[in-house]
Protein backbone atom coordinates (compact mmCIF):
# COMPACT_ATOMS: atom_id res chain seq x y z
CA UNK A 1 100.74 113.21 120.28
CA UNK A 2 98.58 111.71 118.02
CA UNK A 3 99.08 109.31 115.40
CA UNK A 4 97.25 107.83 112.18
CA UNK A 5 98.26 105.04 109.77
CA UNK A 6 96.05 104.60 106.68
CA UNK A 7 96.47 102.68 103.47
CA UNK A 8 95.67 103.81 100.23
CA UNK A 9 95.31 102.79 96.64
CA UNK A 10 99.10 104.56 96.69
CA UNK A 11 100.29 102.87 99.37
CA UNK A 12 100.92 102.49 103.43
CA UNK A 13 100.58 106.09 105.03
CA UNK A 14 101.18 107.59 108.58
CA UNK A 15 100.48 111.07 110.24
CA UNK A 16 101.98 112.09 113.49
CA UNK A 17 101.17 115.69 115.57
CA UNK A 18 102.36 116.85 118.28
CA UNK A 19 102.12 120.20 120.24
CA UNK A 20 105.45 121.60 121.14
CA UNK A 21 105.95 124.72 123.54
CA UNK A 22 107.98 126.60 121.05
CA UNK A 23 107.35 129.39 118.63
CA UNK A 24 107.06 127.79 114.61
CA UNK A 25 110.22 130.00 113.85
CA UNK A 26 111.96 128.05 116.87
CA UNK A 27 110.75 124.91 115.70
CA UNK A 28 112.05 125.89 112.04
CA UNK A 29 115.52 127.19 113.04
CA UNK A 30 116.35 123.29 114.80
CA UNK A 31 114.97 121.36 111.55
CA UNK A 32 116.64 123.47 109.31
CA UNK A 33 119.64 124.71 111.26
CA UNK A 34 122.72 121.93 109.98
CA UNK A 35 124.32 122.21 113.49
CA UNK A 36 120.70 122.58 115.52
CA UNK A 37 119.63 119.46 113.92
CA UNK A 38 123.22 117.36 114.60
CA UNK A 39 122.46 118.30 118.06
CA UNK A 40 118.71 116.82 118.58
CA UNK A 41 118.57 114.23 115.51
CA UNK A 42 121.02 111.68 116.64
CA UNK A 43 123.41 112.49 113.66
CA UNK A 44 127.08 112.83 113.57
CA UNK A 45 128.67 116.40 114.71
CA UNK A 46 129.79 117.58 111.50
CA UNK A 47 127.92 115.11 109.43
CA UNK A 48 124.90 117.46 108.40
CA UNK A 49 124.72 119.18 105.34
CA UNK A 50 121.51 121.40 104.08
CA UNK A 51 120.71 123.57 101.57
CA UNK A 52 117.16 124.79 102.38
CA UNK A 53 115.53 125.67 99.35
CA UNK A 54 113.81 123.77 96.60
CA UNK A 55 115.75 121.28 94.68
CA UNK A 56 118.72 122.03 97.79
CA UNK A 57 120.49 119.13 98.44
CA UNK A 58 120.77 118.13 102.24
CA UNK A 59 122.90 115.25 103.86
CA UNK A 60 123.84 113.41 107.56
CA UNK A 61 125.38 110.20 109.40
CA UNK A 62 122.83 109.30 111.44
CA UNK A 63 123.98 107.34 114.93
CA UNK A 64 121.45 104.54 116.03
CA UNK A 65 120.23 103.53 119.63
CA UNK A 66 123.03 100.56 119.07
CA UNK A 67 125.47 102.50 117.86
CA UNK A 68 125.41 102.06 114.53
CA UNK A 69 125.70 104.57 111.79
CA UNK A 70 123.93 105.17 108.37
CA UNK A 71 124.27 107.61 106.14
CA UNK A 72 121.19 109.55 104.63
CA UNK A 73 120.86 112.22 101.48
CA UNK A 74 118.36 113.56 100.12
CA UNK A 75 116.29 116.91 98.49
CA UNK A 76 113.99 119.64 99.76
CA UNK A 77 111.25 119.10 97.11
CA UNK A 78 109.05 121.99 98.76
CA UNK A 79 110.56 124.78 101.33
CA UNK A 80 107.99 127.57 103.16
CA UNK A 81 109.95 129.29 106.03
CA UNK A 82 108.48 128.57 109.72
CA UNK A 83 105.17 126.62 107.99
CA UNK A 84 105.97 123.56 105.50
CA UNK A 85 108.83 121.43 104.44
CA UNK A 86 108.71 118.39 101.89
CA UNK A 87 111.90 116.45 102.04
CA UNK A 88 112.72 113.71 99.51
CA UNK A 89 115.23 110.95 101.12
CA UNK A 90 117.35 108.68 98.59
CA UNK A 91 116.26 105.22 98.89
CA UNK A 92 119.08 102.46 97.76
CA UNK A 93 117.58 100.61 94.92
CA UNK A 94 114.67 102.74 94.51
CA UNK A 95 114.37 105.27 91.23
CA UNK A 96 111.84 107.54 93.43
CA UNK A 97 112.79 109.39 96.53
CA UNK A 98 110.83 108.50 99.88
CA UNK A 99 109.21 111.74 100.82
CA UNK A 100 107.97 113.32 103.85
CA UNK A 101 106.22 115.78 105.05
CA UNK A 102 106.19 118.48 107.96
CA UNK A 103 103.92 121.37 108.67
CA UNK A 104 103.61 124.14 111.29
CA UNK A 105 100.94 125.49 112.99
CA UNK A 106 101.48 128.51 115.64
CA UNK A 107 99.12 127.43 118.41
CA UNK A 108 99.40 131.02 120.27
CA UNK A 109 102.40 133.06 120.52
CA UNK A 110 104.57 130.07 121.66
CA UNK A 111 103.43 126.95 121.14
CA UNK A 112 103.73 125.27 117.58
CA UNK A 113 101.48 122.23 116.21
CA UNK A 114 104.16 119.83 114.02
CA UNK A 115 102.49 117.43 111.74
CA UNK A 116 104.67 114.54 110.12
CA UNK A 117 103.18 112.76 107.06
CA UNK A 118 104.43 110.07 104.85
CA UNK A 119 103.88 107.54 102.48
CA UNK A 120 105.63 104.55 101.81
CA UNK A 121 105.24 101.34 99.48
CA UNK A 122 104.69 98.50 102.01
CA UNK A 123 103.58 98.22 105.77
CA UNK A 124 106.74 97.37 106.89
CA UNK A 125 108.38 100.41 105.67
CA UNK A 126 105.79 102.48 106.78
CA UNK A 127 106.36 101.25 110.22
CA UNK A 128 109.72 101.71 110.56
CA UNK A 129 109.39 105.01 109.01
CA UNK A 130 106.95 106.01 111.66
CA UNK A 131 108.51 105.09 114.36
CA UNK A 132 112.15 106.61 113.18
CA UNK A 133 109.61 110.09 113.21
CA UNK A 134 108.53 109.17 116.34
CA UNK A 135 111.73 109.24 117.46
CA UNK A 136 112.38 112.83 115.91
CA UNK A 137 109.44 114.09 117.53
CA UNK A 138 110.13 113.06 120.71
CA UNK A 139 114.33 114.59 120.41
CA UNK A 140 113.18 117.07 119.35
CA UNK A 141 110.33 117.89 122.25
CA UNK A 142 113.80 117.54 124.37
CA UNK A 143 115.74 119.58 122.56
CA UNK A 144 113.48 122.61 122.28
CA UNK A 145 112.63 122.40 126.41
CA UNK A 146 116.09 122.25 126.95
CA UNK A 147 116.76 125.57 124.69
CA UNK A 148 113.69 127.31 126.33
CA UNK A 149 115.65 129.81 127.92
CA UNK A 150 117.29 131.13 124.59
């Protein structure tokens, strides 16, 4: 995997990629798939909601390594089956949406490059933000090995 933090004139940004030995559609079908993505994102069964299409609203409960839950909503703000998807997260206390980033990139008939990218106001957030991707990244590297067979 490889990561980058920057920080621009708009603020504190990251970029993580990562290889993953599935096809883009694969890849696709567990980010975008409500009960694929309960499964490998740590959110509650029954708990994710998505609409996949621009302006579609999307929802979940997410669990945390502690325990915890928090609950998350949010718009796709740009939708391009099996290659791009810009998702705007709801932000208490903030008028704008927090929005990320992820492409695909087949990398042969069954391997997919996934490229996270964000921007966020301080360092702080941009930190936490990367490291809740990293996270993603790495359930979801599980998840897709463990669904090779299908």
């Amino acid at each position: 995997m490889s990561t980058e933090q920057t920080t621009e004139a708009g603020g504190f940004s990251y970029t993580l990629s990562r290889t993953l030995d599935a096809p883009a559609a694969k890849v696709w079908r567990a980010w975008t798939s409500a009960e694929q993505y309960a499964r490998w994102a740590g959110a509650v069964a029954g708990s994710v909601e998505m609409d996949v299409r621009p302006g579609g609203a999307w929802k979940a409960t997410m669990v945390t390594p502690d325990g915890g839950q928090f609950p998350l909503t949010g718009t796709y703000v740009e939708v391009d089956e099996n290659s791009r998807l810009v998702i705007g997260m709801d932000v208490p206390g903030k008028a704008a949406p927090a929005v990320m980033g992820m492409e695909l990139g087949e990398r042969g008939s069954h391997r997919t490059e996934i490229v996270l990218r964000q921007t966020c106001d301080t360092a702080e957030e941009r930190d936490m933000a990367e490291q809740g991707s990293t996270m993603l990244l790495d359930s979801l590297s599980t998840f897709l090995a463990e669904k090779a067979g299908d």
